[in-house]
N, C-alpha and C. Protein backbone atom coordinates (compact mmCIF):
# COMPACT_ATOMS: atom_id res chain seq x y z
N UNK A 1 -226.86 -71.30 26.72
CA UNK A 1 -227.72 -71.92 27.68
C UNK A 1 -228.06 -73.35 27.25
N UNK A 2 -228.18 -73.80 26.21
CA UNK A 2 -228.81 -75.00 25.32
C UNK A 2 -227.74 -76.15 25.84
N UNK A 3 -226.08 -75.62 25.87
CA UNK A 3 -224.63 -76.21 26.24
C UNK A 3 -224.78 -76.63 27.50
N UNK A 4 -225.28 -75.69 28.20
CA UNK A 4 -225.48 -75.87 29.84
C UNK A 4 -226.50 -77.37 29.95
N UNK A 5 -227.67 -77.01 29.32
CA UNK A 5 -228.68 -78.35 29.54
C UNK A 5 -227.95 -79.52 29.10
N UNK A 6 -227.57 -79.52 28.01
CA UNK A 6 -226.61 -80.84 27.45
C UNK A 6 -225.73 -81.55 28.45
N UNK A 7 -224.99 -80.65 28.97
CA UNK A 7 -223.81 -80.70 29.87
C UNK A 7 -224.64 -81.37 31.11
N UNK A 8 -225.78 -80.96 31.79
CA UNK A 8 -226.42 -81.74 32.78
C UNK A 8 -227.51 -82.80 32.82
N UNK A 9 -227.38 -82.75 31.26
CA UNK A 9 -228.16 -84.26 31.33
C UNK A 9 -227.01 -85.25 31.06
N UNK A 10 -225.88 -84.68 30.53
CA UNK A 10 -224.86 -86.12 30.42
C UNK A 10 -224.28 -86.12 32.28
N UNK A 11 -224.08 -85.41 32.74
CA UNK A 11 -223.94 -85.01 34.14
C UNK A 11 -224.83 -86.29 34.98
N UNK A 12 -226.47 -86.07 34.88
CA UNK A 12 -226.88 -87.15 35.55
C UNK A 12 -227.29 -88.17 34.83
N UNK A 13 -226.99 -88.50 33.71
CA UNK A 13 -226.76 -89.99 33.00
C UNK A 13 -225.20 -90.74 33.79
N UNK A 14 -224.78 -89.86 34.42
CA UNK A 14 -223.51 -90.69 35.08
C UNK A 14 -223.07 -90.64 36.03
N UNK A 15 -224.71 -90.14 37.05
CA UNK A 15 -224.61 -90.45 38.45
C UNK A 15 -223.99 -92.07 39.23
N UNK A 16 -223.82 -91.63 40.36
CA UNK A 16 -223.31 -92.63 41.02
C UNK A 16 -224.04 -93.15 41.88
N UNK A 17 -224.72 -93.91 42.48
CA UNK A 17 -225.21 -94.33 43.63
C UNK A 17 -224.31 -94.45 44.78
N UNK A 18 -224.23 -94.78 45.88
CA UNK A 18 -223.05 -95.41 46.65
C UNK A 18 -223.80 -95.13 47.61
N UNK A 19 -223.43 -95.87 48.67
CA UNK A 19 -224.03 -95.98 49.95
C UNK A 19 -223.16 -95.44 51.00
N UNK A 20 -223.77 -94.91 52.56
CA UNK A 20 -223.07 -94.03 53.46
C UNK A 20 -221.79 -94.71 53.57
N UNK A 21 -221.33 -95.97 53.83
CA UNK A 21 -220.05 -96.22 53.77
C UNK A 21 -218.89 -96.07 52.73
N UNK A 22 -219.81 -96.22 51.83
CA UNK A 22 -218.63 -96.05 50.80
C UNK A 22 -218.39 -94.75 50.22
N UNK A 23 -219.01 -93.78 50.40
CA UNK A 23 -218.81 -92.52 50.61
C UNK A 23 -218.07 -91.65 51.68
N UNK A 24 -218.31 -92.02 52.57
CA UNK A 24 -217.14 -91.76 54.00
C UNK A 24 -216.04 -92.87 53.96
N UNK A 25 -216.01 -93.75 53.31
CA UNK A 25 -214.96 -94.44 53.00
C UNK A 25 -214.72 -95.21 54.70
N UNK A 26 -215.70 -95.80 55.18
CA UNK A 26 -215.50 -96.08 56.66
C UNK A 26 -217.05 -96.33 57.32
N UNK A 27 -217.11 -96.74 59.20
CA UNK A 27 -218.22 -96.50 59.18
C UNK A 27 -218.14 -95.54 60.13
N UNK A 28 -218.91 -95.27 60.65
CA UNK A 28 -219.60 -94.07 61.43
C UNK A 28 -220.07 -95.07 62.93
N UNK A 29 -219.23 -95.04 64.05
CA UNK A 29 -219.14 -95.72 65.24
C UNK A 29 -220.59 -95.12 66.09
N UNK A 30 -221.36 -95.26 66.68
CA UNK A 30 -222.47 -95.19 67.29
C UNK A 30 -221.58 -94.41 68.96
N UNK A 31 -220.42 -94.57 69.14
CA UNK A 31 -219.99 -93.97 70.46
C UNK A 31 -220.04 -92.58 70.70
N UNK A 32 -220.17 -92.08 69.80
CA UNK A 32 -220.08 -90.61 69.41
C UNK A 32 -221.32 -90.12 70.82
N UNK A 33 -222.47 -90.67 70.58
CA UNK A 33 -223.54 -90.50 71.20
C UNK A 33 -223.04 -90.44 72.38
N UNK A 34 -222.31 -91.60 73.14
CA UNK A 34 -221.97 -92.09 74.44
C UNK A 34 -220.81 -90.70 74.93
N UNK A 35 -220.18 -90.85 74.04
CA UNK A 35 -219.17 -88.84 74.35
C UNK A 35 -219.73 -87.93 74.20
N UNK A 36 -220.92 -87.48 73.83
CA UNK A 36 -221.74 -86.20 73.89
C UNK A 36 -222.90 -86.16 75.01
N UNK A 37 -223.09 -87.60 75.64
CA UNK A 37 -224.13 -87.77 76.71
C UNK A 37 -223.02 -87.97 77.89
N UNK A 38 -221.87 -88.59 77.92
CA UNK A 38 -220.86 -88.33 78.98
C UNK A 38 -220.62 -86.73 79.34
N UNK A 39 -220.18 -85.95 78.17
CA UNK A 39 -219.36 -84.74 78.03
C UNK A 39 -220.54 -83.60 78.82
N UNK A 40 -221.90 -83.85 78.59
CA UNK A 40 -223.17 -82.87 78.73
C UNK A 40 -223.44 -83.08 80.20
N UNK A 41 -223.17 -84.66 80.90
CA UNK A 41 -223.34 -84.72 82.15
C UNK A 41 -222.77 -84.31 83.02
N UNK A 42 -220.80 -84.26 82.38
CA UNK A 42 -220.08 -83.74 83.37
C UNK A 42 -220.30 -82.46 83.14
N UNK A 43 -220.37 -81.89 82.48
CA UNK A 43 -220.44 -80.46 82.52
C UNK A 43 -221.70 -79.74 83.24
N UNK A 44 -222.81 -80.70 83.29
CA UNK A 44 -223.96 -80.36 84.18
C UNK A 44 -223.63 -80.64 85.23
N UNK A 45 -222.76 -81.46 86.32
CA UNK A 45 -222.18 -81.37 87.03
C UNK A 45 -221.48 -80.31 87.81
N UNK A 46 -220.42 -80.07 86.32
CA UNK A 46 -219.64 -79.13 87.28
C UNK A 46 -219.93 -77.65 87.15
N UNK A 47 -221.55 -77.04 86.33
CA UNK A 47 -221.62 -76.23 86.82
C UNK A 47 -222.89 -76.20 88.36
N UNK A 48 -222.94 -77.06 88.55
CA UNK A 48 -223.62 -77.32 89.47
C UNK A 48 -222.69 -77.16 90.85
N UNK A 49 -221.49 -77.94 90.59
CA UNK A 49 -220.77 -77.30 92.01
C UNK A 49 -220.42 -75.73 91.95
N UNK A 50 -220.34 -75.18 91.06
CA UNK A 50 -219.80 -74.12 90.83
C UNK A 50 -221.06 -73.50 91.45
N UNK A 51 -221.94 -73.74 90.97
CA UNK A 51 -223.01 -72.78 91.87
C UNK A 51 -223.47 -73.20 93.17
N UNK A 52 -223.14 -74.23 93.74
CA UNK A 52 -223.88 -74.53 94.87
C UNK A 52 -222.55 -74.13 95.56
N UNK A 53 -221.39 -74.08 95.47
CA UNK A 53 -220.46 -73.83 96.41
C UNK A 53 -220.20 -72.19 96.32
């Protein structure tokens, strides 16, 4: 057990910082939003004809 503690304090003596981009290696596009608020409308749509017809 004593091996184990050793092992995780050298562990976070050699953390990394990095920030959301450089971790996803990219960025993260904001459209995502715009295809899940498109995708939710048509589909509220078309069960809407589905029931009114």
């Amino acid at each position: 057990m004593m091996r184990n503690d050793r092992e995780r304090r050298a562990m976070a003596e050699q953390e990394q910082h990095v920030t959301t981009d450089e971790a996803r290696a990219g960025s993260t596009p904001h459209i995502m939003r715009y295809v899940l608020a498109i995708s939710l409308a048509l589909a509220v749509v078309a069960m809407l004809l589905v029931l009114w017809l």
